[in-house]
Protein backbone atom coordinates (compact mmCIF):
# COMPACT_ATOMS: atom_id res chain seq x y z
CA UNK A 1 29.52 -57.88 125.63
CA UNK A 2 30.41 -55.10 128.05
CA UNK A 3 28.21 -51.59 128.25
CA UNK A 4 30.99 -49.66 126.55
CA UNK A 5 30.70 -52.27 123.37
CA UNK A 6 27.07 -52.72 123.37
CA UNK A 7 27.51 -48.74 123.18
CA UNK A 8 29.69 -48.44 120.50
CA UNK A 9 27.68 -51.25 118.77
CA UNK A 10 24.35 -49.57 118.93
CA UNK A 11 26.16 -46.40 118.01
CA UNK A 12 27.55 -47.55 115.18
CA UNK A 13 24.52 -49.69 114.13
CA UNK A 14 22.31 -45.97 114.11
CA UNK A 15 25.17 -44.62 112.35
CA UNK A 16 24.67 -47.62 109.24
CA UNK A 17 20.64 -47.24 109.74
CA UNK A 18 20.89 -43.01 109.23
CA UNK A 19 23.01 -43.72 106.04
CA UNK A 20 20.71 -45.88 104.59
CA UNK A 21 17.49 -43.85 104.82
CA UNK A 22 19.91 -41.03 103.47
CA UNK A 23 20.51 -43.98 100.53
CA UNK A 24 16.99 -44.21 100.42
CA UNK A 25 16.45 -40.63 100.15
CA UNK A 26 18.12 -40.00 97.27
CA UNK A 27 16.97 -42.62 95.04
CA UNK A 28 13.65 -41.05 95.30
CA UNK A 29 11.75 -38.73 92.73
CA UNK A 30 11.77 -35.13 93.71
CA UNK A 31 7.29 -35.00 94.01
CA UNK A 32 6.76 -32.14 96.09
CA UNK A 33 4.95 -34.85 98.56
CA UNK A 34 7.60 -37.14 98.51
CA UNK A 35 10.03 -34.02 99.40
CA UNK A 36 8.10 -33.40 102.12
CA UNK A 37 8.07 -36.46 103.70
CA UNK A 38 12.02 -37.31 103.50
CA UNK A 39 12.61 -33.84 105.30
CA UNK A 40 10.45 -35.27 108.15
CA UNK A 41 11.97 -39.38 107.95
CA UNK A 42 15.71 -37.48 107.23
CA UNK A 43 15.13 -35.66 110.58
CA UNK A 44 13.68 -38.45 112.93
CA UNK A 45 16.10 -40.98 111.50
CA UNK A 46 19.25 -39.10 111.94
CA UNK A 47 17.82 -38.27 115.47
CA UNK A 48 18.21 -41.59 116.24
CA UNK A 49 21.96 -41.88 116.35
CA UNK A 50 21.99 -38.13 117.74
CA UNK A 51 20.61 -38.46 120.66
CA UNK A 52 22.00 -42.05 121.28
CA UNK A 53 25.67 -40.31 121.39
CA UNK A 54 24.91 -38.02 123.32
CA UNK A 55 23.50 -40.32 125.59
CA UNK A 56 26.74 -41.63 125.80
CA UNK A 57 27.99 -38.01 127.23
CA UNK A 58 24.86 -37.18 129.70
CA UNK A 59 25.98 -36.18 133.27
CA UNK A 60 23.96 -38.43 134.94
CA UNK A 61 21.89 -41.65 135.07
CA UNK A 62 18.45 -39.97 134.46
CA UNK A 63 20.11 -37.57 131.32
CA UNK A 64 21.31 -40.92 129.76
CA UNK A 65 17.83 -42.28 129.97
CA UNK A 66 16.24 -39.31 128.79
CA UNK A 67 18.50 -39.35 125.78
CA UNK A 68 17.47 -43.01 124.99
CA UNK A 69 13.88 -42.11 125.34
CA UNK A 70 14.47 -38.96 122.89
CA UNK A 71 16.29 -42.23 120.46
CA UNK A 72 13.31 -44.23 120.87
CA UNK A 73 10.86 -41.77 119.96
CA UNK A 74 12.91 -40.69 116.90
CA UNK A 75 12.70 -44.62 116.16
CA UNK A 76 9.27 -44.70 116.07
CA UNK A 77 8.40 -41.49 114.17
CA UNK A 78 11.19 -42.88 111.91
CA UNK A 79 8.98 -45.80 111.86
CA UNK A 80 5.49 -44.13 110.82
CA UNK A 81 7.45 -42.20 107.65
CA UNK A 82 9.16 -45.09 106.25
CA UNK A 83 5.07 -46.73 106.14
CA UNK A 84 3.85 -43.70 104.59
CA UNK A 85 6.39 -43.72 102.40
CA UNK A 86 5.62 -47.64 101.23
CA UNK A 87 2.11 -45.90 100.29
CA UNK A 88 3.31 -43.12 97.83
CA UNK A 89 6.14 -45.01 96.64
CA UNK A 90 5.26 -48.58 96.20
CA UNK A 91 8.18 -49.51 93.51
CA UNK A 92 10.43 -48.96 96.62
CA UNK A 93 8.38 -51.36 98.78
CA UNK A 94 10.94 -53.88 99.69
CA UNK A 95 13.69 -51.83 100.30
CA UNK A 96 11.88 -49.47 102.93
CA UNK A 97 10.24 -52.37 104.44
CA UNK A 98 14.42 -53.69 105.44
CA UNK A 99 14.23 -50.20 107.15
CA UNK A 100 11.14 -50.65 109.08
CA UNK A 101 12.60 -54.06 109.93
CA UNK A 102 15.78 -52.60 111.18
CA UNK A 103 13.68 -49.53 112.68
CA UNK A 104 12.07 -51.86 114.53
CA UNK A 105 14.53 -53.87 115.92
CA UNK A 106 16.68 -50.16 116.87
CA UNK A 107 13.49 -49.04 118.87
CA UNK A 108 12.90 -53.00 120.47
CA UNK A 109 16.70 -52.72 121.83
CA UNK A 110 15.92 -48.82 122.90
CA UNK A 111 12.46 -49.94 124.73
CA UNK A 112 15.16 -52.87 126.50
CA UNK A 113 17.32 -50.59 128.00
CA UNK A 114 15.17 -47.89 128.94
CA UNK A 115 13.38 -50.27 130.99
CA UNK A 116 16.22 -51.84 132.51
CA UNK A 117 17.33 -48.13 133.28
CA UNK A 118 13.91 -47.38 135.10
CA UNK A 119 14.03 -51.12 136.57
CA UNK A 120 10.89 -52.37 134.81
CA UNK A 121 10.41 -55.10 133.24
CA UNK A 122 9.88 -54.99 129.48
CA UNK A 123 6.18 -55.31 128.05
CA UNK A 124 6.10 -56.89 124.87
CA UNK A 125 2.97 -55.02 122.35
CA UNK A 126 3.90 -57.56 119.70
């Protein structure tokens, strides 16, 4: 797989993970707690996707980069919602714990080409 498709597939692979935590979302109760927290996970996930396009229109090599690490950090805010989440809405437990999973693997493929941007090697913390 070229850049441009590995691109268009992480693109389009944000795209699929923004709509589902907008899925998500909306098949929650309206507790002013819950509300609160969706604003914050709608944000950061949606930001994930943002900022990956317009990586894909930076000016230059350390813009791109930046835009990833703006993704990545998105990711992993995404990431601490979704678990809060789990904890005030437990009947939704195994759906929001596919997100995590695919939150994860978004930020793990981020963290990979950030580092290969910066030319470092990529530290597992699993």
């Amino acid at each position: 797989m070229n850049n441009q498709e590995f691109g268009k597939n992480l693109i389009n692979r944000s795209f699929r993970f923004a709509k589902s935590i907008i899925y998500l979302a909306d098949s929650l109760p309206g507790k002013q707690s819950t509300r609160v927290i969706l604003d914050q996970l709608l944000r950061s996930a949606t930001s994930v996707g943002a900022n990956i396009v317009e990586a894909q229109a930076a000016s230059s090599r350390k813009d791109f980069t930046n835009f990833l690490n703006h993704a990545l950090k998105s990711g992993n805010e995404t990431k601490f919602w979704l678990l809060l989440l789990i904890e005030t809405s437990p009947d939704k437990k195994t759906e929001i714990l596919d997100i995590v999973k695919e939150s994860e693997e978004l930020t793990k493929i981020l963290g990979s080409v950030i580092a290969s941007l910066r030319g470092k090697r990529k530290i597992s913390n699993s």
